[in-house]
Protein backbone atom coordinates (compact mmCIF):
# COMPACT_ATOMS: atom_id res chain seq x y z
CA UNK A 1 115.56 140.08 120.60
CA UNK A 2 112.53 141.98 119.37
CA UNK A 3 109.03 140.64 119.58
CA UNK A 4 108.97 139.79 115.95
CA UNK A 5 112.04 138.46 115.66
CA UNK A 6 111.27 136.03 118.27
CA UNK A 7 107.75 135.15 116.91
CA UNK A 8 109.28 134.35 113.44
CA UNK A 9 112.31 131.77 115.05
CA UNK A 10 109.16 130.43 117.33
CA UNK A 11 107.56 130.18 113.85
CA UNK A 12 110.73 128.37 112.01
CA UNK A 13 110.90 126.08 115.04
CA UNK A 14 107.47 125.01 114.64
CA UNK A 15 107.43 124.48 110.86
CA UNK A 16 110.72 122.35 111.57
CA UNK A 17 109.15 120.01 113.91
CA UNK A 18 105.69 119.75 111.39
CA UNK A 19 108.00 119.16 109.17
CA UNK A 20 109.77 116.22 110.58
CA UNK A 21 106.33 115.02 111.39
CA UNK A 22 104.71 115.20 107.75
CA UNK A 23 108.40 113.14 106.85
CA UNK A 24 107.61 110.39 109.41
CA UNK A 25 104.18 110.28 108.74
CA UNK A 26 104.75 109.98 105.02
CA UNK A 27 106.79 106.90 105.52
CA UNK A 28 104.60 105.38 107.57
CA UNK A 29 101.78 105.60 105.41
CA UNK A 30 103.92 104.24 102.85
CA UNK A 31 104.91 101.36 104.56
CA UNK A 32 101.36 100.59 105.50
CA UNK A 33 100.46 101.23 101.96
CA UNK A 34 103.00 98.48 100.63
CA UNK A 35 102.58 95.94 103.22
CA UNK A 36 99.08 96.34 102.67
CA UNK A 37 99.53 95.58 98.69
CA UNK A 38 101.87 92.25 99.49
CA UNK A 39 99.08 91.17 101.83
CA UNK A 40 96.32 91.82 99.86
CA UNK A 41 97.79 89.66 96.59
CA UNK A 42 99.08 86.83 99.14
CA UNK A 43 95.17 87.12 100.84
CA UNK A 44 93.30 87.23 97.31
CA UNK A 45 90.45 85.97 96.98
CA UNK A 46 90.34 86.22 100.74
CA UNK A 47 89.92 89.84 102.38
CA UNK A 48 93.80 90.59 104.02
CA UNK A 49 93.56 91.15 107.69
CA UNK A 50 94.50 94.38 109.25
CA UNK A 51 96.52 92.56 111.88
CA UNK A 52 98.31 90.98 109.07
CA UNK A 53 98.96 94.08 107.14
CA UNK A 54 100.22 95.87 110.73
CA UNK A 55 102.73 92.87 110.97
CA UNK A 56 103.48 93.22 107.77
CA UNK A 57 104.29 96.78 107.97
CA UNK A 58 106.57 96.41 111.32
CA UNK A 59 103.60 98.81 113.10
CA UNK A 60 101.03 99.22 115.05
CA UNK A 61 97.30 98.83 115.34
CA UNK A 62 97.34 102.71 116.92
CA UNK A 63 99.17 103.76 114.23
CA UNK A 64 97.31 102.38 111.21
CA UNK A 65 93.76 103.59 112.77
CA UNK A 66 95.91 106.83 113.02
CA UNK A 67 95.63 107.28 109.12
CA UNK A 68 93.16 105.16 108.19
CA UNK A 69 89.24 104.70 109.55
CA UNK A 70 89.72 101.04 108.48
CA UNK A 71 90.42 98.45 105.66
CA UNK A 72 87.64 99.68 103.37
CA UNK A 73 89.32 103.34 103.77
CA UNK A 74 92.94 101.60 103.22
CA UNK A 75 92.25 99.94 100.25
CA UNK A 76 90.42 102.93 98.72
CA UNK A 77 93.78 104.59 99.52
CA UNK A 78 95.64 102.29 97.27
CA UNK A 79 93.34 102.49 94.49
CA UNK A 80 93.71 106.02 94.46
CA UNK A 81 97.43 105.84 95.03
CA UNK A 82 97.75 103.40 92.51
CA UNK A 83 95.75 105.26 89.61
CA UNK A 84 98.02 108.41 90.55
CA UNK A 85 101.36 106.12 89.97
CA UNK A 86 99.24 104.89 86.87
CA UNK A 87 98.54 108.43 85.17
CA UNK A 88 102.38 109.75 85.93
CA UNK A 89 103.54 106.65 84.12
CA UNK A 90 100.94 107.16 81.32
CA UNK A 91 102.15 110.96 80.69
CA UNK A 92 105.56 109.66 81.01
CA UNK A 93 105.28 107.59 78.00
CA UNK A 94 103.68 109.55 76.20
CA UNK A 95 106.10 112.50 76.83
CA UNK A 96 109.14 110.16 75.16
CA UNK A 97 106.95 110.14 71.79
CA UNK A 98 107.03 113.00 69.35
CA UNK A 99 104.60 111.82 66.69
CA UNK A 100 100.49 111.69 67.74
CA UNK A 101 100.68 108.25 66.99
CA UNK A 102 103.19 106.96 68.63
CA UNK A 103 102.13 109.01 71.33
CA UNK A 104 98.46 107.53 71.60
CA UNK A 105 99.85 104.04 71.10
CA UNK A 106 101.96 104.43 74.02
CA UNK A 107 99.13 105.27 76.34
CA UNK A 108 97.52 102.20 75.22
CA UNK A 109 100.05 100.32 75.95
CA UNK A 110 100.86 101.72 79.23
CA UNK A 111 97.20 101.02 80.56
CA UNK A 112 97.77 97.44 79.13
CA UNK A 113 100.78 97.07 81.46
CA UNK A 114 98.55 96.87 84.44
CA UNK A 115 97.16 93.40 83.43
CA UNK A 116 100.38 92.25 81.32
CA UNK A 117 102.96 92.57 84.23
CA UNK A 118 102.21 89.88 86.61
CA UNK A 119 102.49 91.09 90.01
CA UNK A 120 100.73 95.29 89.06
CA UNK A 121 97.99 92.57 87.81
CA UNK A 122 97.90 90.09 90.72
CA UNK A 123 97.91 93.85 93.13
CA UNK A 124 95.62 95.33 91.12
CA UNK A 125 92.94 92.46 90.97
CA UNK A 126 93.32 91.87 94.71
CA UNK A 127 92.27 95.32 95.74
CA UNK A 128 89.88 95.59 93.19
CA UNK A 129 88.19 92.69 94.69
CA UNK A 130 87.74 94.09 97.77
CA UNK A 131 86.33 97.42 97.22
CA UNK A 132 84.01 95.74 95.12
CA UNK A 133 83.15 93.62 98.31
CA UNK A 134 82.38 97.30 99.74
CA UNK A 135 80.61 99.25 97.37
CA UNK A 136 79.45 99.49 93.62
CA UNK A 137 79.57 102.80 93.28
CA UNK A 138 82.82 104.34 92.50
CA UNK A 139 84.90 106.58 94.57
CA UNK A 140 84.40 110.29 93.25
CA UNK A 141 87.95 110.52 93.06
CA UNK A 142 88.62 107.58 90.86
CA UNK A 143 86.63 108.60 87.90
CA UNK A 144 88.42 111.91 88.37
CA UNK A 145 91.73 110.66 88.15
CA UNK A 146 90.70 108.48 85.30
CA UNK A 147 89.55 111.51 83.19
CA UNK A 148 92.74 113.14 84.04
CA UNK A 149 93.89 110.10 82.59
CA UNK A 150 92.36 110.47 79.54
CA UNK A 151 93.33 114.04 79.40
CA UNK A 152 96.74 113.35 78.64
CA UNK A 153 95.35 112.25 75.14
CA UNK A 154 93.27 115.49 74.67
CA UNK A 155 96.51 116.73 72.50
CA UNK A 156 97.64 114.37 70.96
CA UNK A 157 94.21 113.17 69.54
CA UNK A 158 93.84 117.27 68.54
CA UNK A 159 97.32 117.05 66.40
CA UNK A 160 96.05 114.10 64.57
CA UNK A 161 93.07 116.23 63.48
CA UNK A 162 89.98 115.69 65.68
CA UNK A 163 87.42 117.98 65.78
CA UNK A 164 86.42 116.61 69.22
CA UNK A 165 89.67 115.84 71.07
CA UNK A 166 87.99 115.25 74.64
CA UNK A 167 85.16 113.08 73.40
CA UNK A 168 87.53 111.12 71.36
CA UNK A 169 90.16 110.79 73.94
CA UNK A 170 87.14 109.84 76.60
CA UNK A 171 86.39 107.04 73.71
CA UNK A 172 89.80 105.46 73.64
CA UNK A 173 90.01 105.57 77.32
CA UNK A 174 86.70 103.05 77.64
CA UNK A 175 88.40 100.87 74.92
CA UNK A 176 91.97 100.81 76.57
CA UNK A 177 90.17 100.47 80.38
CA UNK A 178 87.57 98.35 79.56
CA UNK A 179 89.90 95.91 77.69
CA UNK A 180 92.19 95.79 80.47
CA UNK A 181 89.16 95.49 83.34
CA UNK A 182 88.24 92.28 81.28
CA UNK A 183 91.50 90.96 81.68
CA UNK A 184 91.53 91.80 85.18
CA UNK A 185 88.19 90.25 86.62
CA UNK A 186 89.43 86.92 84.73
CA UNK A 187 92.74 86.62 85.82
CA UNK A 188 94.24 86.52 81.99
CA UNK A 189 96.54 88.90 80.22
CA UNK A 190 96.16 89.96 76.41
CA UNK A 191 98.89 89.03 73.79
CA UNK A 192 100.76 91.21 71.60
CA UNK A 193 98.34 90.55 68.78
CA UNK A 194 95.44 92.12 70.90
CA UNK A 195 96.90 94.77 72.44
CA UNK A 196 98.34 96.01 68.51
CA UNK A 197 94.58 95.07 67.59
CA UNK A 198 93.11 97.69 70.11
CA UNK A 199 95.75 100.44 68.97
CA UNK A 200 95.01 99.59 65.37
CA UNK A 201 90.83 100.12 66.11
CA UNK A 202 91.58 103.27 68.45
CA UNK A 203 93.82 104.91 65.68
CA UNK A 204 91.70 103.96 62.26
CA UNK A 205 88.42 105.34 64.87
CA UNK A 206 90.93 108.72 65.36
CA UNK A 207 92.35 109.38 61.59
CA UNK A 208 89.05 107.77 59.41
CA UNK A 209 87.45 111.52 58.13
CA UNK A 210 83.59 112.23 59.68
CA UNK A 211 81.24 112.57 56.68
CA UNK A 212 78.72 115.43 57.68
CA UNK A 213 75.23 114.89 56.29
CA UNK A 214 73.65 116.47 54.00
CA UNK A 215 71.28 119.03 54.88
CA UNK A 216 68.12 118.07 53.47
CA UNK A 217 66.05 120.03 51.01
């Protein structure tokens, strides 16, 4: 066997074996991640252990400190995992819509199904609660993937004639979240009646024509 040849099957050997490691770490993060969810909404309004969440998970302590600095670093993880899952689901809905309508009502509704279904609300509060326990400021990467967020509206809001797509779509985004935030930090859940009466205000705000003024003389 030339040298190359056996430098590229030492290469293919190697990638197999990081591979196999980047599978088992993968599901070990997940499992973490999950047990670490269950725990958190049994926990709430108490801060979940991490010995609970490592018996929860079927792991242990060396391998959770082998992904994650700590609990503050976990749960960030899970917000960030859990807007991800959010935004996929988001342009999913609004991918099985044709008409800009329909397609910005269904992102409404879709962000309103984190505080409507129980236990994505009862999660969602619980590690919410905590990283507010940690910090006030935002993790960089959550407004990101919240603007991404909104990005899926960009079009949409463009086909139903805006002249400012991103500012507009930004604009429904701070209704939608900050509707469904409210809902959150009390515990409640809106009804039909006021999640049609947030679509209703975010679509007359979209389709009502801008009146330029006049210059003046």
């Amino acid at each position: 066997m030339e040298a190359s040849e056996a430098l590229g099957a030492v290469g293919a050997a190697v990638e197999r074996a990081l591979e196999r490691q980047r599978t088992e770490a993968t599901k070990e993060v997940e499992a973490i991640l999950e047990a670490a969810l269950r725990v958190a909404e049994r926990a709430d309004p108490d801060p979940p252990r991490v010995a609970d969440i490592v018996a929860e998970a079927g792991t242990s302590n060396q391998a959770f400190y082998r992904y994650f600095r700590g609990k503050d670093d976990l749960m960030d993880a899970l917000l960030q995992r859990g807007l991800a899952r959010l935004r996929t689901y988001l342009a999913h809905q609004v991918d099985k819509e044709v008409e800009p309508r329909a397609q910005v009502t269904a992102w409404i509704r879709g962000v309103f199904t984190q505080v409507t279904d129980e236990q994505a609300a009862r999660q969602s509060v619980a590690v919410m609660r905590q990283l507010r326990q940690v910090s006030a400021r935002p993790h960089p990467e959550t407004a990101d993937t919240i603007d991404r967020m909104a990005g899926i509206l960009v079009e949409p809001i463009r086909r139903l004639g805006s002249s400012h797509p991103e500012n507009d779509a930004r604009l429904v985004q701070e209704v939608a979240f900050g509707a469904m935030n409210v809902h959150a930090r009390h515990g409640t859940s809106p009804d039909e009646s006021e999640i049609e009466h947030a679509i209703g205000f975010c679509l007359r705000g979209l389709t009502v024509p801008i009146v330029e003024p006049k210059p003046t003389s």
